[in-house]
C-alpha atoms as a PDB file:
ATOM      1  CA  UNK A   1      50.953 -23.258  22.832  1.00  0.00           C
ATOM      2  CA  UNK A   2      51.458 -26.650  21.112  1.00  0.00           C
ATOM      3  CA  UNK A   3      48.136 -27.668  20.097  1.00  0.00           C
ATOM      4  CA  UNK A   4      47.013 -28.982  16.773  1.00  0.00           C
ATOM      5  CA  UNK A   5      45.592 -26.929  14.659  1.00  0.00           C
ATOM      6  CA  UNK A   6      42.229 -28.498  12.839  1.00  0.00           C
ATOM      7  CA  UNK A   7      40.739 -27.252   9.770  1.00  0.00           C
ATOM      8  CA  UNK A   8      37.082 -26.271   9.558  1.00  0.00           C
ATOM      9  CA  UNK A   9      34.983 -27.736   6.477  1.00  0.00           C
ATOM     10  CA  UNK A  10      34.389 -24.831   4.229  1.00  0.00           C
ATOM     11  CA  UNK A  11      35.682 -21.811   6.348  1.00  0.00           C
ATOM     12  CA  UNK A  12      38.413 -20.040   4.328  1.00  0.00           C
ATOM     13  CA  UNK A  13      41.364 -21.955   5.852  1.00  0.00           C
ATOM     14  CA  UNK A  14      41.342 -20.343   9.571  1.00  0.00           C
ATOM     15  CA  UNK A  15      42.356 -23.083  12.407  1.00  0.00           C
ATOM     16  CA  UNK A  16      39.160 -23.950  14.753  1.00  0.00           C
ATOM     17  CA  UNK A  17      41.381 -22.402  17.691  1.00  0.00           C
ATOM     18  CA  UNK A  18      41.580 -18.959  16.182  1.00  0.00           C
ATOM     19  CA  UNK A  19      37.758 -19.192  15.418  1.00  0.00           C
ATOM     20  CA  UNK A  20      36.740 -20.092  18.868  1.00  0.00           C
ATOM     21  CA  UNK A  21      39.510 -17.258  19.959  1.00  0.00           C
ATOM     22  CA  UNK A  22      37.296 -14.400  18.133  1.00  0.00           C
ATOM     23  CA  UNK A  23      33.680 -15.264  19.755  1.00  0.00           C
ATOM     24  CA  UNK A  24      32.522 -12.689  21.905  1.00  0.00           C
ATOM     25  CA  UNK A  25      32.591 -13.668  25.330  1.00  0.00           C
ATOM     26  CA  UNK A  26      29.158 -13.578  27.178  1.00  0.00           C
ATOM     27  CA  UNK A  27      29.949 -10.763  29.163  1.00  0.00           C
ATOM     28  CA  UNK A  28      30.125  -8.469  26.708  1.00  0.00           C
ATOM     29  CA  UNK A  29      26.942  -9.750  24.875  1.00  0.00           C
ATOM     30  CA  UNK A  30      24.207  -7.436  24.383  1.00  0.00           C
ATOM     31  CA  UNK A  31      20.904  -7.995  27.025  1.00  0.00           C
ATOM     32  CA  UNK A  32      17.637  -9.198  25.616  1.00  0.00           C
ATOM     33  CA  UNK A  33      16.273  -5.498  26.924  1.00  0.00           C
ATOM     34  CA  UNK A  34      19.044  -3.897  24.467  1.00  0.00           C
ATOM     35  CA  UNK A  35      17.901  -5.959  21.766  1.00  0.00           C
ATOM     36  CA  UNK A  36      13.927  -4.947  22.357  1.00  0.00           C
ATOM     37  CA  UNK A  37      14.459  -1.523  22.946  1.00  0.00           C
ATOM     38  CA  UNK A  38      16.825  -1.491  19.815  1.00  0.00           C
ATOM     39  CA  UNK A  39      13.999  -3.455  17.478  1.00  0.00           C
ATOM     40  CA  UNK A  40      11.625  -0.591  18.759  1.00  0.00           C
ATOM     41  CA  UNK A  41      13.994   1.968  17.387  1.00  0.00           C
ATOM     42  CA  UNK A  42      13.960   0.709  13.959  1.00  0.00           C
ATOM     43  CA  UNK A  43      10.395  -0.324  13.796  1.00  0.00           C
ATOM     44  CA  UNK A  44       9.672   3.844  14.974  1.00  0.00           C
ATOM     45  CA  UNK A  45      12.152   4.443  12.664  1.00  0.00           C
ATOM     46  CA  UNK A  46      10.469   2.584   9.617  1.00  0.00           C
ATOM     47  CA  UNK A  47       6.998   3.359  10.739  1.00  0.00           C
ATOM     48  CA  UNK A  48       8.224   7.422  10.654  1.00  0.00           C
ATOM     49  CA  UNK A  49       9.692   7.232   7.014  1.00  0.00           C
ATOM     50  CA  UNK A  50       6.454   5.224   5.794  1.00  0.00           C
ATOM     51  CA  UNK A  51       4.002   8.055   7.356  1.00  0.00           C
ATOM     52  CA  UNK A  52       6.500  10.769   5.860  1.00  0.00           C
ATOM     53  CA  UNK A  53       6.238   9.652   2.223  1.00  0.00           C
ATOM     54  CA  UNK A  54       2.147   8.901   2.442  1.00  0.00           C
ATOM     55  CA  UNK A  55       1.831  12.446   3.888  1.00  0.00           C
ATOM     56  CA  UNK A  56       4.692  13.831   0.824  1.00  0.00           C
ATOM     57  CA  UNK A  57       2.321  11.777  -1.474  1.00  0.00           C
ATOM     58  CA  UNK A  58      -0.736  13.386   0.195  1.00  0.00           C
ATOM     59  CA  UNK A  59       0.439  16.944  -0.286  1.00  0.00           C
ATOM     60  CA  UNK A  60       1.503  16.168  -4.112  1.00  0.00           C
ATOM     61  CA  UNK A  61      -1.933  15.333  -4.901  1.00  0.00           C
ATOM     62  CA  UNK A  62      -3.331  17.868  -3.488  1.00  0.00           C
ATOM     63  CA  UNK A  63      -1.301  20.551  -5.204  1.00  0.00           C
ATOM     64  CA  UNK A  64      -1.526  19.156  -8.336  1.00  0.00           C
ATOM     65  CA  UNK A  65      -5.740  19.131  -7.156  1.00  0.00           C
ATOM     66  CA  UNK A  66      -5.710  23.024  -7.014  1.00  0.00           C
ATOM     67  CA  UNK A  67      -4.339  24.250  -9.982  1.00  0.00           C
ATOM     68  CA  UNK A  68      -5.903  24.768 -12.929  1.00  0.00           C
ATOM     69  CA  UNK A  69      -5.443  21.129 -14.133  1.00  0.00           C
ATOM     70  CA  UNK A  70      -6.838  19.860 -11.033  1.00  0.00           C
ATOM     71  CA  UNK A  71     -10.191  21.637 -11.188  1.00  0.00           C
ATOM     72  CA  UNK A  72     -10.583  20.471 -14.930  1.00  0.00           C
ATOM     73  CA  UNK A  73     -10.118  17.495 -14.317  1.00  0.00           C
ATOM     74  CA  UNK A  74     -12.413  17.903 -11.559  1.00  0.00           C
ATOM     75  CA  UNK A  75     -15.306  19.419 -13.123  1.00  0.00           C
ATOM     76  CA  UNK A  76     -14.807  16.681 -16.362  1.00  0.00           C
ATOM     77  CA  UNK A  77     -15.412  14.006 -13.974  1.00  0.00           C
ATOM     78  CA  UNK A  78     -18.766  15.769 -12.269  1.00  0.00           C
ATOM     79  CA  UNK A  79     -19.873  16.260 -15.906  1.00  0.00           C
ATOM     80  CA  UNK A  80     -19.560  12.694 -16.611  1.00  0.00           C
ATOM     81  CA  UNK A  81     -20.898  11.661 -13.126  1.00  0.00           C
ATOM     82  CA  UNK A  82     -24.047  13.686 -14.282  1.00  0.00           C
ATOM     83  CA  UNK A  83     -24.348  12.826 -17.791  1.00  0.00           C
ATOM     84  CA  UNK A  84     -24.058   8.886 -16.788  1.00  0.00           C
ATOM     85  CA  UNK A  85     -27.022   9.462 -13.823  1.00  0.00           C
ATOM     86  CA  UNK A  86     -29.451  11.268 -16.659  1.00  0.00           C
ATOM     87  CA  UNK A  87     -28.614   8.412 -18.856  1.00  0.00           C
ATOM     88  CA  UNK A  88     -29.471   5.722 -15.963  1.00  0.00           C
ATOM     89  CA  UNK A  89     -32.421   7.682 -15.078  1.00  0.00           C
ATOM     90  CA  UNK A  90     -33.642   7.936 -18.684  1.00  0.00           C
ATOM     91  CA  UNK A  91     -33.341   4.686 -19.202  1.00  0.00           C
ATOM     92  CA  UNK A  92     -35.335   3.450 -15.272  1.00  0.00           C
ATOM     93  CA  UNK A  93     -37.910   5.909 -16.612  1.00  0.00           C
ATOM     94  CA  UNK A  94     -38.124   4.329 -20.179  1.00  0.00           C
ATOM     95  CA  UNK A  95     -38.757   0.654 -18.861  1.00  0.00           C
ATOM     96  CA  UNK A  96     -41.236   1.665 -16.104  1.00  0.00           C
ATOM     97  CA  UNK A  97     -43.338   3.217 -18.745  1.00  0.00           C
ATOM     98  CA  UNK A  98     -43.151   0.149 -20.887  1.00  0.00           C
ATOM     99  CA  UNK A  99     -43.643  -2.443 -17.978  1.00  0.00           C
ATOM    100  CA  UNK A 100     -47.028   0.258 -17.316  1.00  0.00           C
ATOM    101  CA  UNK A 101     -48.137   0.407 -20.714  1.00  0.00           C
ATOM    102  CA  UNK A 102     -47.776  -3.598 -21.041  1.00  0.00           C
ATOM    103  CA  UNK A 103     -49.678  -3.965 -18.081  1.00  0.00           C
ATOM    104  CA  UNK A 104     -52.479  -1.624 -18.802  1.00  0.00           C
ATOM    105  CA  UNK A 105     -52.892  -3.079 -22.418  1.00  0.00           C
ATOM    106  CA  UNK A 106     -52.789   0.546 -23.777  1.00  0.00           C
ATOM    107  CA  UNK A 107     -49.907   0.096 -26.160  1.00  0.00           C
ATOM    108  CA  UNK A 108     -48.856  -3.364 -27.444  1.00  0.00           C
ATOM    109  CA  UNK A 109     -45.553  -1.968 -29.177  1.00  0.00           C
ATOM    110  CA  UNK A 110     -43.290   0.492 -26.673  1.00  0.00           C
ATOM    111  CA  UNK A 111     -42.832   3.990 -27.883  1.00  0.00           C
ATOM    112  CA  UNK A 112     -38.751   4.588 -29.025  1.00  0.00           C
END
């Protein structure tokens, strides 16, 4: 075949003809139901490996929960939860019996 040859800006030096020579011809193109139905294999795909490493994640914590670490740590943090509600309570209890005293004229300085 005697035709000329042209150049294609910036492809690495391959003549258009041999370019146009290796598209796929639309027969063998994939369908638009291929293409969903392959989309919906990866997205299952991703969606599956996302679910598996919550649910590894899930299962470390709650090992590491019920050893003896775990139910430290557990019982430090219910100490603390405690502790900071008798200190709040305390305190609720210390102003209402100042705002009362104030109000009743029985004490004009609050007890410590």
């Amino acid at each position: 075949m005697a035709c000329a040859a042209r150049w294609l800006p910036g492809a690495s030096r391959l003549p258009a003809v041999v370019v146009a020579e290796l598209r796929l011809p639309v027969q063998n193109a994939r369908t638009t139901d291929e293409d969903f139905l392959m989309i919906k294999r990866v997205f299952w795909l991703a969606a599956g490996a996302a679910i598996g490493v919550v649910a590894v994640r899930k299962v470390a914590a709650m090992r590491s929960a019920v050893g003896p670490e775990g139910l430290n740590r557990a019982v430090a943090q219910l100490t603390d939860s405690v502790a900071d509600f008798a200190d709040a309570l305390r305190q609720g209890m210390q102003e209402r019996e100042t705002d009362l005293r104030t109000a009743l004229g029985i004490d004009s300085e609050p007890r410590p």
